[in-house]
Protein backbone atom coordinates (compact mmCIF):
# COMPACT_ATOMS: atom_id res chain seq x y z
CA UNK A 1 4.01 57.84 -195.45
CA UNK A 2 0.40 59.10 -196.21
CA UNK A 3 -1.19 57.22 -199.58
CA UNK A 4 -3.01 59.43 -201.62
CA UNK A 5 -5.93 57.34 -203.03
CA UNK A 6 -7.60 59.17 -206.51
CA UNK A 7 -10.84 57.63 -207.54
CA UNK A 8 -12.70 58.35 -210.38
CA UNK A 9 -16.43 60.49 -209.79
CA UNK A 10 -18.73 58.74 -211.51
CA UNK A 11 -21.57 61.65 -213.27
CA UNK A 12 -22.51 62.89 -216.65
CA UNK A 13 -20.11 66.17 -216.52
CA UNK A 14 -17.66 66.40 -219.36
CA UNK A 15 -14.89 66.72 -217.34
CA UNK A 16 -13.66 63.57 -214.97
CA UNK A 17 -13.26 65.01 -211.66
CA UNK A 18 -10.94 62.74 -209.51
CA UNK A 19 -11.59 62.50 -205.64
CA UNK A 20 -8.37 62.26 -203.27
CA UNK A 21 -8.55 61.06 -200.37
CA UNK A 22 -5.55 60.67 -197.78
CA UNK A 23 -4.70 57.62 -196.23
CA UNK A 24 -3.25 58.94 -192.92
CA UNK A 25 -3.17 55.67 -190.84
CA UNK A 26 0.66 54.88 -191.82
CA UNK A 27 1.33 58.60 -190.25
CA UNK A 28 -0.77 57.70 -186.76
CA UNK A 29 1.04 54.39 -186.58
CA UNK A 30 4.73 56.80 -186.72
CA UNK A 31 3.15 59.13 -184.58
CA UNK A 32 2.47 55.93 -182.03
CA UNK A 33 6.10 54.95 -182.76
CA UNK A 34 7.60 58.18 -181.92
CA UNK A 35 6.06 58.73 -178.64
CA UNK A 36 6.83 55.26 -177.55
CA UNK A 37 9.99 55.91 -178.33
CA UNK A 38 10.68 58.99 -176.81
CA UNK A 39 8.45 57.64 -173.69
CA UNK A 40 10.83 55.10 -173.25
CA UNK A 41 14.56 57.07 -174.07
CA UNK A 42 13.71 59.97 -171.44
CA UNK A 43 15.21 60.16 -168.08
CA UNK A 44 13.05 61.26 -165.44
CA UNK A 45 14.19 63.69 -162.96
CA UNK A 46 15.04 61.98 -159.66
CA UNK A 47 13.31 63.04 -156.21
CA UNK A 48 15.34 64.86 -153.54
CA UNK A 49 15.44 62.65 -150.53
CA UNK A 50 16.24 64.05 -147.72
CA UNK A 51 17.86 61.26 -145.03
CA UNK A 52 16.00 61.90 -141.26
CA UNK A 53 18.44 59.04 -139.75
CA UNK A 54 15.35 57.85 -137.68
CA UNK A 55 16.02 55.43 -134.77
CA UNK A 56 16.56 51.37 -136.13
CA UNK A 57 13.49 49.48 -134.27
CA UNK A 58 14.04 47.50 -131.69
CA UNK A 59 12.68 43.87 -132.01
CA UNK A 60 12.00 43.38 -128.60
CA UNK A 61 10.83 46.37 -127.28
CA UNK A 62 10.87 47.16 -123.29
CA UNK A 63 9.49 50.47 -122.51
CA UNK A 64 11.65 52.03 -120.52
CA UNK A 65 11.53 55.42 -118.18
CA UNK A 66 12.38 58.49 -120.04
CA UNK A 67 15.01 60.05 -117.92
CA UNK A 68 13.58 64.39 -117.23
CA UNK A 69 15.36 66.59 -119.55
CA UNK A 70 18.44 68.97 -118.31
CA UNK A 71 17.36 72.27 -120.22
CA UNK A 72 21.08 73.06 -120.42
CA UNK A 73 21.56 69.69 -122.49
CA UNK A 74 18.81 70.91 -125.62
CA UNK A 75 18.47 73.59 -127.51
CA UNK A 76 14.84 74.61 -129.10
CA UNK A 77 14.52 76.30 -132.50
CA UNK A 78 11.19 77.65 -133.15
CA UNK A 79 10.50 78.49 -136.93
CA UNK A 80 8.40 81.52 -137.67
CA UNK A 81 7.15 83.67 -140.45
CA UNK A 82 9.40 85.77 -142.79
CA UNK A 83 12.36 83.34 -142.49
CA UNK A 84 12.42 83.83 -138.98
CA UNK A 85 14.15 81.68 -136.46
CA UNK A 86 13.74 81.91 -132.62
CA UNK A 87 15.74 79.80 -130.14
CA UNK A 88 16.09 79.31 -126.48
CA UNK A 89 17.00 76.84 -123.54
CA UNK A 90 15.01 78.14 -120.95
CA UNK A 91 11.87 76.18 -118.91
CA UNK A 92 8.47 76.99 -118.76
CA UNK A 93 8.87 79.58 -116.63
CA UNK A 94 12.18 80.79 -117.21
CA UNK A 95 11.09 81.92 -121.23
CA UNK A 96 9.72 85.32 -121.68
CA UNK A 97 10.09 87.75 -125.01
CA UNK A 98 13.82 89.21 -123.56
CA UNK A 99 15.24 85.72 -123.72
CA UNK A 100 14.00 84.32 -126.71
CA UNK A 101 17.05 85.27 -129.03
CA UNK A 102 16.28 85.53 -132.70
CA UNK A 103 18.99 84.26 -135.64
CA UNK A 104 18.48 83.88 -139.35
CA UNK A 105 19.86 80.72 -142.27
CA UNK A 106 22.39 83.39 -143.33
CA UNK A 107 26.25 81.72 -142.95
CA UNK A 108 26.59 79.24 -140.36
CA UNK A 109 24.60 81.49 -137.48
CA UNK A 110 22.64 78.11 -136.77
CA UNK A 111 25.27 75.64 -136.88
CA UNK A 112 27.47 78.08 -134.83
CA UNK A 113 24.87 78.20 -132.12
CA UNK A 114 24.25 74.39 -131.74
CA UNK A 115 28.12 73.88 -131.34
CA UNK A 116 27.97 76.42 -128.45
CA UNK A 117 25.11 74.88 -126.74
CA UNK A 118 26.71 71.70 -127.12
CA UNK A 119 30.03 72.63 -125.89
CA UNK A 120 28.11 74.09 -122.37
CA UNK A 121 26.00 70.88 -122.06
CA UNK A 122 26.93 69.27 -118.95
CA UNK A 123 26.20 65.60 -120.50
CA UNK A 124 26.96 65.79 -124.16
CA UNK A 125 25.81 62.14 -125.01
CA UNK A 126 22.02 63.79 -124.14
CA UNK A 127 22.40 66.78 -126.32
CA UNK A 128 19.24 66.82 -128.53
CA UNK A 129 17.93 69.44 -130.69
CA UNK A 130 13.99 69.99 -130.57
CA UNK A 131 12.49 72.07 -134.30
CA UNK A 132 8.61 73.56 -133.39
CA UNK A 133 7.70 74.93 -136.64
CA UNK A 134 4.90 77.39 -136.37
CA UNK A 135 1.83 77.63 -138.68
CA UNK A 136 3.75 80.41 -140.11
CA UNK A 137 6.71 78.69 -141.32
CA UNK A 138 7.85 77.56 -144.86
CA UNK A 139 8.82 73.86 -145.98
CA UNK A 140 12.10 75.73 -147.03
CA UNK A 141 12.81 77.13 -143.27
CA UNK A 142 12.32 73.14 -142.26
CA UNK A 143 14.50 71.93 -144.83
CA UNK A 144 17.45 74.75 -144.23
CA UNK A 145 17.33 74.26 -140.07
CA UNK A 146 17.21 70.29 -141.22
CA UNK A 147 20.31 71.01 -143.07
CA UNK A 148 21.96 72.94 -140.67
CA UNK A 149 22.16 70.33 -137.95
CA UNK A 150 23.31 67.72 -140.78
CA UNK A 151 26.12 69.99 -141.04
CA UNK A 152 26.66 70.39 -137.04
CA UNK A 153 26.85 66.70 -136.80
CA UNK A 154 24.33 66.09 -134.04
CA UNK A 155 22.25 63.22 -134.29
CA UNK A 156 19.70 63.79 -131.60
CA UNK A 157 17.26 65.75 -132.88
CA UNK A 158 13.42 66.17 -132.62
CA UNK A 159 10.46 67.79 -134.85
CA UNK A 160 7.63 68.69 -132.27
CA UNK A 161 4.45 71.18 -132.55
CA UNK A 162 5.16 74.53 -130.53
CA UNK A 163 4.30 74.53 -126.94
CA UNK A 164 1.63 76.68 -126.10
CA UNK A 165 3.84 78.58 -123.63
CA UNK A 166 6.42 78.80 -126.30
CA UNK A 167 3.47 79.94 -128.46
CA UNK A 168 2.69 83.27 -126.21
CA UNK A 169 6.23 84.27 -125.79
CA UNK A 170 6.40 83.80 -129.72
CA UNK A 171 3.39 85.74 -130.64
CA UNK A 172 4.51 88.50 -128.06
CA UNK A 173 7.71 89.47 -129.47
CA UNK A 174 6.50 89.06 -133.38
CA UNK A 175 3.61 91.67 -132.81
């Protein structure tokens, strides 16, 4: 390990003094060999990836009409503050703060409430789920409503900003 070196002082005092000096460059070259060592034994925690299941491009792409969407065939959850979650299918003018219903993660309230959209959807093959988080909202909230349609099995599903219509109705009923 360390060398201890003694040399003798050189002076006219009766008694020889020796001098040590430590040697400590064997003990930086373990030190070296320990991290590198443990640098390359550790495992590294793996990231959490959450699959999106995004559309597969098409190679030759031919824009096509978007057919108007049947209110009856989405559902719209709007994440707000305090783990809140809002929902609706109503139009533009329909929505107002009595018929913007309000649920929460806890149990399967979420998942219960896609399957019962989906089961009055006249055209089931269209049924597509649209997520407006607010400014308010948590990555958490994202993640849990993300999870909850994993678990409904629906694979139509949308993340858009909140409409500012939406956005009134919202803000009225959370004052």
């Amino acid at each position: 390990m360390a060398e201890v070196i003694a040399q003798e002082k050189q002076g006219g005092s009766k008694q020889r003094k020796k001098m040590i000096r430590v040697d400590m460059t064997p003990m930086v070259d373990l030190g070296f060999l320990l991290i590198t060592f443990f640098m390359f034994t550790t495992n590294f925690t793996k990231p959490n990836v959450m699959d999106l299941g995004l559309p597969a491009k098409d190679p030759n792409p031919i824009p096509q009409p978007t057919p108007p969407i049947d209110f009856n065939n989405q559902i719209t959850f709007i994440l707000g503050k305090d783990n809140r979650v809002f929902y609706h299918q109503k139009t533009k003018e329909d929505l107002n703060k009595n018929n913007l219903k309000e649920t929460d993660f806890s149990g399967i309230n979420i998942t219960k409430i896609i399957s019962e959209a989906y089961n009055k959807a006249p055209k089931k093959e269209n049924f597509t789920i649209i997520i407006e988080p607010t400014d308010d909202t948590n990555y958490k909230n994202f993640v849990d409503i993300l999870d909850n349609i994993a678990i409904s099995k629906k694979e139509r599903y949308g993340v858009t900003d909140i409409k500012p219509w939406e956005k009134k109705v919202y803000e009225e009923l959370t004052k």
